[in-house]
Protein backbone atom coordinates (compact mmCIF):
# COMPACT_ATOMS: atom_id res chain seq x y z
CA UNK A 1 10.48 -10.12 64.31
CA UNK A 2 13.06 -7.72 63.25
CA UNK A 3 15.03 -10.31 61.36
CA UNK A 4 12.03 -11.77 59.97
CA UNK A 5 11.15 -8.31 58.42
CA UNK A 6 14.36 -7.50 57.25
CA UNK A 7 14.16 -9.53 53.56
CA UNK A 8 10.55 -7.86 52.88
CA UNK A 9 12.43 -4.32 53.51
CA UNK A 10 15.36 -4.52 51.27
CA UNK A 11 13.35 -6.43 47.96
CA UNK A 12 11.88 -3.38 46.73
CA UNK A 13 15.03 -1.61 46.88
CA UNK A 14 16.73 -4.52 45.32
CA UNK A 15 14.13 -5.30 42.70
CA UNK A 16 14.72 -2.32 41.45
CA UNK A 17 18.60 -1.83 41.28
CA UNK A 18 18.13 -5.31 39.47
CA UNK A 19 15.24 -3.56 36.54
CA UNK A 20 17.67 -0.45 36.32
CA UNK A 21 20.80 -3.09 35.22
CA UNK A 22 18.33 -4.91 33.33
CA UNK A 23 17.42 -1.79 31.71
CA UNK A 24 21.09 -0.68 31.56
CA UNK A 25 21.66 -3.91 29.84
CA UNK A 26 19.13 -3.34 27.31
CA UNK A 27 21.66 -0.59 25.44
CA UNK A 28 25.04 -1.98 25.16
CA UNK A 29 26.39 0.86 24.14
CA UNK A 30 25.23 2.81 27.46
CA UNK A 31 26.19 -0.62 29.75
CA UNK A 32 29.63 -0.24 28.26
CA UNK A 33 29.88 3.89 28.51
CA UNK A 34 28.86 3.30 32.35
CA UNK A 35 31.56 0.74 32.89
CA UNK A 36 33.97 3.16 31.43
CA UNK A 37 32.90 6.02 33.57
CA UNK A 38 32.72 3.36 36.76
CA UNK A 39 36.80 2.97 36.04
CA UNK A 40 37.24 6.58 35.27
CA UNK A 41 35.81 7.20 38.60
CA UNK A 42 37.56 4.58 40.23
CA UNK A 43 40.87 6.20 38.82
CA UNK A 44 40.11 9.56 39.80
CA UNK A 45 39.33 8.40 43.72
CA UNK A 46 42.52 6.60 44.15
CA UNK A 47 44.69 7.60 41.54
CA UNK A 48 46.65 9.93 42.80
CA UNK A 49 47.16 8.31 45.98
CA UNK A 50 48.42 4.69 43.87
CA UNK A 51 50.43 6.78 40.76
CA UNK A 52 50.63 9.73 42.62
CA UNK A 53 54.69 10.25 42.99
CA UNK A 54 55.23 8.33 39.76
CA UNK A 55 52.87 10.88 37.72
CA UNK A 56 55.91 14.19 38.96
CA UNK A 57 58.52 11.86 38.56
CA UNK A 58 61.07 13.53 36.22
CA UNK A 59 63.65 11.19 34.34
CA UNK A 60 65.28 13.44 31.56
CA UNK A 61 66.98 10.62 29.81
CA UNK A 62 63.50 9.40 28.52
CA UNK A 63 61.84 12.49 27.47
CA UNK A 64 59.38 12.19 24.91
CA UNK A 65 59.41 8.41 24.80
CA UNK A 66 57.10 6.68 22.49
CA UNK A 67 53.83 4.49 23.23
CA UNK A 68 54.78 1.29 23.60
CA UNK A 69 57.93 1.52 24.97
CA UNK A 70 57.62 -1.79 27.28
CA UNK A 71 60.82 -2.24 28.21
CA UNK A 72 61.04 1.01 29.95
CA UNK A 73 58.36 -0.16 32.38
CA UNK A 74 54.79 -0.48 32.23
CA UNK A 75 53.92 2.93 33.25
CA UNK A 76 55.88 3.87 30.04
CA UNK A 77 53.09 2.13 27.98
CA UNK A 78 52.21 5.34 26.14
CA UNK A 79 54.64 7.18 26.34
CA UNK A 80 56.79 9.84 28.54
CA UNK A 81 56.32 13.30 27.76
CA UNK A 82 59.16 16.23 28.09
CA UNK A 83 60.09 15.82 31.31
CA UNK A 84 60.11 12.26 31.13
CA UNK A 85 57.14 11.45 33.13
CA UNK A 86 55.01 8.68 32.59
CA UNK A 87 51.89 10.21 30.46
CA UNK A 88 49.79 6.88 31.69
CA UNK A 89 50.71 7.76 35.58
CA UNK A 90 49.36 11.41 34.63
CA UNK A 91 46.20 10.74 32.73
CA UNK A 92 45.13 8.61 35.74
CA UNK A 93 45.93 11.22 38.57
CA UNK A 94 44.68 14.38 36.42
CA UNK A 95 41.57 13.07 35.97
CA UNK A 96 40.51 13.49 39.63
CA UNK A 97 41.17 17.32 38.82
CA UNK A 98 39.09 17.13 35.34
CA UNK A 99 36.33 15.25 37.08
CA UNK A 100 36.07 16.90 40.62
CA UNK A 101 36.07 20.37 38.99
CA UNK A 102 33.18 18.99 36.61
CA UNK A 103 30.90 17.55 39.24
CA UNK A 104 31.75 19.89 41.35
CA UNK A 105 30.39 22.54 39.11
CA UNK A 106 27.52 21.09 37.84
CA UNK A 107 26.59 20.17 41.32
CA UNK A 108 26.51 23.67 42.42
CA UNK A 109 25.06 24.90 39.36
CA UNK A 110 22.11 22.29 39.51
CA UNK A 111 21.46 23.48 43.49
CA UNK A 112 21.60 27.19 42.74
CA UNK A 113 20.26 27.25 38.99
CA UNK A 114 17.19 24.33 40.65
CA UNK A 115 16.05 26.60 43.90
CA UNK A 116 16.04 29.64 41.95
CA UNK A 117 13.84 27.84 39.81
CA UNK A 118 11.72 27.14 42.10
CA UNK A 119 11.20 30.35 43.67
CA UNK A 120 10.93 32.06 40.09
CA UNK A 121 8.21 29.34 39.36
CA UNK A 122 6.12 28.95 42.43
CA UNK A 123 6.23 32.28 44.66
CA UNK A 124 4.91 34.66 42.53
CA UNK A 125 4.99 37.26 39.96
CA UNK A 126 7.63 39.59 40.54
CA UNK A 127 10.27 37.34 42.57
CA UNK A 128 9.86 35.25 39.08
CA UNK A 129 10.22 38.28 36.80
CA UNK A 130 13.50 39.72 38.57
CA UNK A 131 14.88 36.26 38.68
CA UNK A 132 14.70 36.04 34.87
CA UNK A 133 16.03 38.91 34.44
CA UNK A 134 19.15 38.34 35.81
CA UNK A 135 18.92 35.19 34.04
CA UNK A 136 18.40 36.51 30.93
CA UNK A 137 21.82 39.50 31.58
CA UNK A 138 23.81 35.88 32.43
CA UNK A 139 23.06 34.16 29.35
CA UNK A 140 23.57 37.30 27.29
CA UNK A 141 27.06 36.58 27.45
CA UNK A 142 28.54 33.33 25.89
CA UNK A 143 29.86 31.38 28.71
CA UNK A 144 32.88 30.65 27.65
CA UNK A 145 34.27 34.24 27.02
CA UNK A 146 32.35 35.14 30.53
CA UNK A 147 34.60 32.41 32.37
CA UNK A 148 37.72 34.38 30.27
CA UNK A 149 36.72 37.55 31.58
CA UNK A 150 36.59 36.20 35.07
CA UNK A 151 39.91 34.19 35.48
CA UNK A 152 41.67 36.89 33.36
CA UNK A 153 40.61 39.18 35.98
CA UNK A 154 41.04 37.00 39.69
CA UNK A 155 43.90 34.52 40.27
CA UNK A 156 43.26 30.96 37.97
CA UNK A 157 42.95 28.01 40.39
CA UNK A 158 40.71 25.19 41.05
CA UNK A 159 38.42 26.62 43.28
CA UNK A 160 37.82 29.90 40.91
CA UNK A 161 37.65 27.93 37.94
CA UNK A 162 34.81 25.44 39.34
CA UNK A 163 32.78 28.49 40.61
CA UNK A 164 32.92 30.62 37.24
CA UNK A 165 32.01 27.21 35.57
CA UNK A 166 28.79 26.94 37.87
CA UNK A 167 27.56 30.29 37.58
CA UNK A 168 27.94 29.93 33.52
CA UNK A 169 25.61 27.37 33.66
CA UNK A 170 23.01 28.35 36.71
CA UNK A 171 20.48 29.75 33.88
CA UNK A 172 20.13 26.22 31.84
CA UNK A 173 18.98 24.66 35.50
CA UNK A 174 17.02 28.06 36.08
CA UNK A 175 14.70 27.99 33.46
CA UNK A 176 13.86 24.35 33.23
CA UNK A 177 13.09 24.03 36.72
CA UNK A 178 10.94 27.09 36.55
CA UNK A 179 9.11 26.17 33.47
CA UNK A 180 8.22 22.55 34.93
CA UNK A 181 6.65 24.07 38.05
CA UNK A 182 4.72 26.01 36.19
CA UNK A 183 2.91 23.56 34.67
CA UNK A 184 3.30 21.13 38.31
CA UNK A 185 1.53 23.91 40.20
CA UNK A 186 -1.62 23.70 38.08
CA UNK A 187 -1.92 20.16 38.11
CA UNK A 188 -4.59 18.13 40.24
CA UNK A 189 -3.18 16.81 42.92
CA UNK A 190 -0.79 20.54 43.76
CA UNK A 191 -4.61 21.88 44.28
CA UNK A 192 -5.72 19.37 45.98
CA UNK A 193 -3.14 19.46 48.47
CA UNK A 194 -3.43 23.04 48.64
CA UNK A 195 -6.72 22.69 49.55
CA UNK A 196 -6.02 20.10 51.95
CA UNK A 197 -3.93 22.90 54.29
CA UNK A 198 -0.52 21.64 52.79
CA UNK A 199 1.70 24.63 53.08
CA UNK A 200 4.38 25.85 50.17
CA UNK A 201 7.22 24.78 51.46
CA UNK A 202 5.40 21.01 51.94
CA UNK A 203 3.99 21.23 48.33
CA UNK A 204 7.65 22.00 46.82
CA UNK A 205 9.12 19.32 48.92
CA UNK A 206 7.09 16.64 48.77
CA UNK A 207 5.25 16.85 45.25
CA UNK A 208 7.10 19.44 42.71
CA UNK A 209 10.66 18.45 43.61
CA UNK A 210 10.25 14.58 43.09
CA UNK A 211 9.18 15.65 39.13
CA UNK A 212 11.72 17.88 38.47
CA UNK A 213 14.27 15.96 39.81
CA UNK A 214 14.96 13.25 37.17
CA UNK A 215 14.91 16.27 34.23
CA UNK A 216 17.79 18.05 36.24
CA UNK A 217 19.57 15.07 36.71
CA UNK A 218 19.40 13.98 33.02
CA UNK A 219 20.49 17.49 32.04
CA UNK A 220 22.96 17.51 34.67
CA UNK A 221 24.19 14.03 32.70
CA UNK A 222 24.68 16.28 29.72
CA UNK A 223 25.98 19.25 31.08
CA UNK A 224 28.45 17.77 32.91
CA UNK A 225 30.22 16.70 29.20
CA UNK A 226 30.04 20.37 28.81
CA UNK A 227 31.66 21.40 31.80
CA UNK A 228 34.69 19.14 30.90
CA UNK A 229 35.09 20.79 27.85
CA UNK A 230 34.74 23.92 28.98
CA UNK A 231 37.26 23.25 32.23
CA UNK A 232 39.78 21.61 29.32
CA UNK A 233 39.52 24.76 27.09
CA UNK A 234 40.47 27.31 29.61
CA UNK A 235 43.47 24.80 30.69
CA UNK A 236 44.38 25.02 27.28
CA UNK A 237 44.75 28.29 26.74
CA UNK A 238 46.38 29.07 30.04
CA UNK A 239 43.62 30.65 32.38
CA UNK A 240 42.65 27.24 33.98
CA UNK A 241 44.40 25.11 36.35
CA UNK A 242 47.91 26.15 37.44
CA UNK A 243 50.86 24.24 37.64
CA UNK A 244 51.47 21.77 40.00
CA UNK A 245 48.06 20.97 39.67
CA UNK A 246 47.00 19.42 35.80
CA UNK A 247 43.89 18.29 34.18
CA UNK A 248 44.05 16.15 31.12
CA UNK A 249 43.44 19.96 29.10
CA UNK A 250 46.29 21.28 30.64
CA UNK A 251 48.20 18.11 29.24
CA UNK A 252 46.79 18.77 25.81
CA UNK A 253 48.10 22.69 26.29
CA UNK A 254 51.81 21.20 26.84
CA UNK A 255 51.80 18.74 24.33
CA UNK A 256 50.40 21.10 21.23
CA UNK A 257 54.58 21.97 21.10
CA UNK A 258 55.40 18.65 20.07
CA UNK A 259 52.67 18.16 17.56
CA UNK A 260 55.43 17.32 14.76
CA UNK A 261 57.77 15.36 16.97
CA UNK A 262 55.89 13.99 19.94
CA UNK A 263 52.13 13.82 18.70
CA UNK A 264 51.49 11.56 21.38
CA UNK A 265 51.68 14.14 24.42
CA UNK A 266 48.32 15.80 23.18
CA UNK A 267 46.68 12.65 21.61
CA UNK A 268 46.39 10.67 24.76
CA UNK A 269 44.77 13.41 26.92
CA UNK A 270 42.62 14.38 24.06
CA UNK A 271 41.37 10.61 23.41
CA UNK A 272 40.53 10.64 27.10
CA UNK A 273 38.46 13.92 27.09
CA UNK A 274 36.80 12.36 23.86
CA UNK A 275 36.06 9.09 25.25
CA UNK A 276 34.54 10.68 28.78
CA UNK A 277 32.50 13.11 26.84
CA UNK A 278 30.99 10.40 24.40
CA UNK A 279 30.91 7.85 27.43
CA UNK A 280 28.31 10.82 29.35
CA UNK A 281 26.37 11.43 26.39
CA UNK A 282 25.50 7.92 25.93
CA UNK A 283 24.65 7.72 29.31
CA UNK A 284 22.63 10.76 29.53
CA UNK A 285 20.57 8.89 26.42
CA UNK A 286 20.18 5.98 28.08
CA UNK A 287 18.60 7.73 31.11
CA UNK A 288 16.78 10.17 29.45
CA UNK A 289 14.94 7.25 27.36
CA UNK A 290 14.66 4.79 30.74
CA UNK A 291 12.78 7.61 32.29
CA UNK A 292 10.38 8.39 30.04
CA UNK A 293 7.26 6.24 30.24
CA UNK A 294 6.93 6.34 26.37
CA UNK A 295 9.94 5.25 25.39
CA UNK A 296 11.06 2.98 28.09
CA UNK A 297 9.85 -0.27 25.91
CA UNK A 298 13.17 0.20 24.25
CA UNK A 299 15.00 -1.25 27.04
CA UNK A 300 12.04 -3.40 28.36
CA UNK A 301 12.72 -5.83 25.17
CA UNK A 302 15.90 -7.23 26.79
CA UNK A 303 14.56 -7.26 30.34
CA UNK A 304 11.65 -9.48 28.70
CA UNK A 305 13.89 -11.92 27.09
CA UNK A 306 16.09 -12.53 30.07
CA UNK A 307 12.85 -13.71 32.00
């Protein structure tokens, strides 16, 4: 019986991985962003452990090589920058820094900034009040200078620089999670249940969370373009991540010397930052228009036509 049951288990699940590729298929501009970010992601799992030694490898004699230079080796493809090192070897191993301090902070942003949210939405009047207030102090500064302030001020390193990154963005997560239970809790079915005996905490779980969690997720698409940025601009102007450790904006930071002579040590990095960012913000279209009920006949066309 167990076996027999099996196939009837897993088809849901698998009908509808199939509709989301199907769906994913229907903008080729977001099926080829999330292949891009699928080898990004592959690179920054086990690139540093394949390229690892060859990224701090130092060979003098071929500083500032050009792109192309083939017969130098294939890591040499674009390039060696003033030490020498292979910049393909450390584009592939930085981005595990660029993209773990991203997700990282966006992750913890979206928990904090999401739960707050919820309190400040469903428990009442003045928990609600005091948490926008402190909101409201947070966004009064720009984020950017805030993060400044903050690494100027404690040691720069990857932990410090992922937390000041979260807390910079906790209020964008804050406020949309509160303003989306406030409209949840009014709806039918919240009363109902209410009436029904459900408790808070069972209400939250079970029925607000479930709606609020595709908006985070689609702004957490977004945001996390901004984090990189962010993460690449304090690299760049020295408050970021510390030597040994590099990011693909700390790479842009070292190469701005050789603009005139070596433009190649800040293009690379730079292309990649470029490329992620517009690769998320394609993505974060695609989802944002697959989950909305209105708009999802945009996709539907191709799913249609492939039967």
């Amino acid at each position: 019986m167990p076996a027999a049951s099996e196939p009837a288990y897993k088809e849901p699940g698998e009908r509808q991985v199939r509709r989301a590729i199907l769906l994913l298929w229907g903008d080729r501009f977001a099926f080829v962003a999330a292949l891009y970010l699928l080898i990004v992601i592959f690179f920054a799992l086990f690139g540093p452990w394949l390229l690892g030694d060859m990224a701090t490898a130092l060979n003098l004699r071929l500083r500032n090589a050009p792109p192309g230079s083939i017969d130098l080796g294939w890591e040499f493809i674009l390039g060696a920058d003033a030490l020498g090192r292979s910049i393909l070897a450390r584009l592939i191993v930085a981005s595990r820094n660029t993209m773990g301090i991203a997700a990282a902070a966006v992750a913890l942003a979206m928990l904090c900034g999401g739960t707050l949210g919820l309190i400040a939405g469903y428990a009442g009047k003045w928990p609600g009040t005091i948490i926008m207030r402190l909101a409201d102090i947070l966004m009064s500064f720009p984020s950017l200078l805030l993060a400044l302030l903050v690494l100027f001020v404690f040691e720069p390193g990857v932990k410090n620089v992922m937390i000041v990154l979260a807390i910079t963005r906790i209020p964008i997560y804050l406020r949309t999670t509160r303003a989306e239970v406030l409209e949840i809790r009014e709806r039918m079915f919240v009363t109902a249940a209410r009436a029904m005996g459900a408790g808070s905490i069972r209400i939250v779980v079970r029925h607000v969370i479930p709606i609020v969690a595709p908006t985070l997720i689609t702004i957490a698409a977004i945001d996390f373009a901004f984090v990189m940025l962010a993460e690449s601009a304090l690299s760049f102007l020295g408050v970021g991540i510390q030597p040994p450790e590099f990011t693909w904006g700390a790479m842009v930071a070292l190469g701005r010397n050789y603009l005139g002579s070596a433009w190649w040590l800040a293009f690379w990095p730079g292309l990649a930052i470029m490329s992620t960012t517009l690769a998320l913000n394609l993505l974060s279209n695609w989802a944002r228009t697959a989950t909305d009920p209105t708009q999802r006949w945009r996709l539907e066309v191709t799913d249609k036509q492939n039967g």
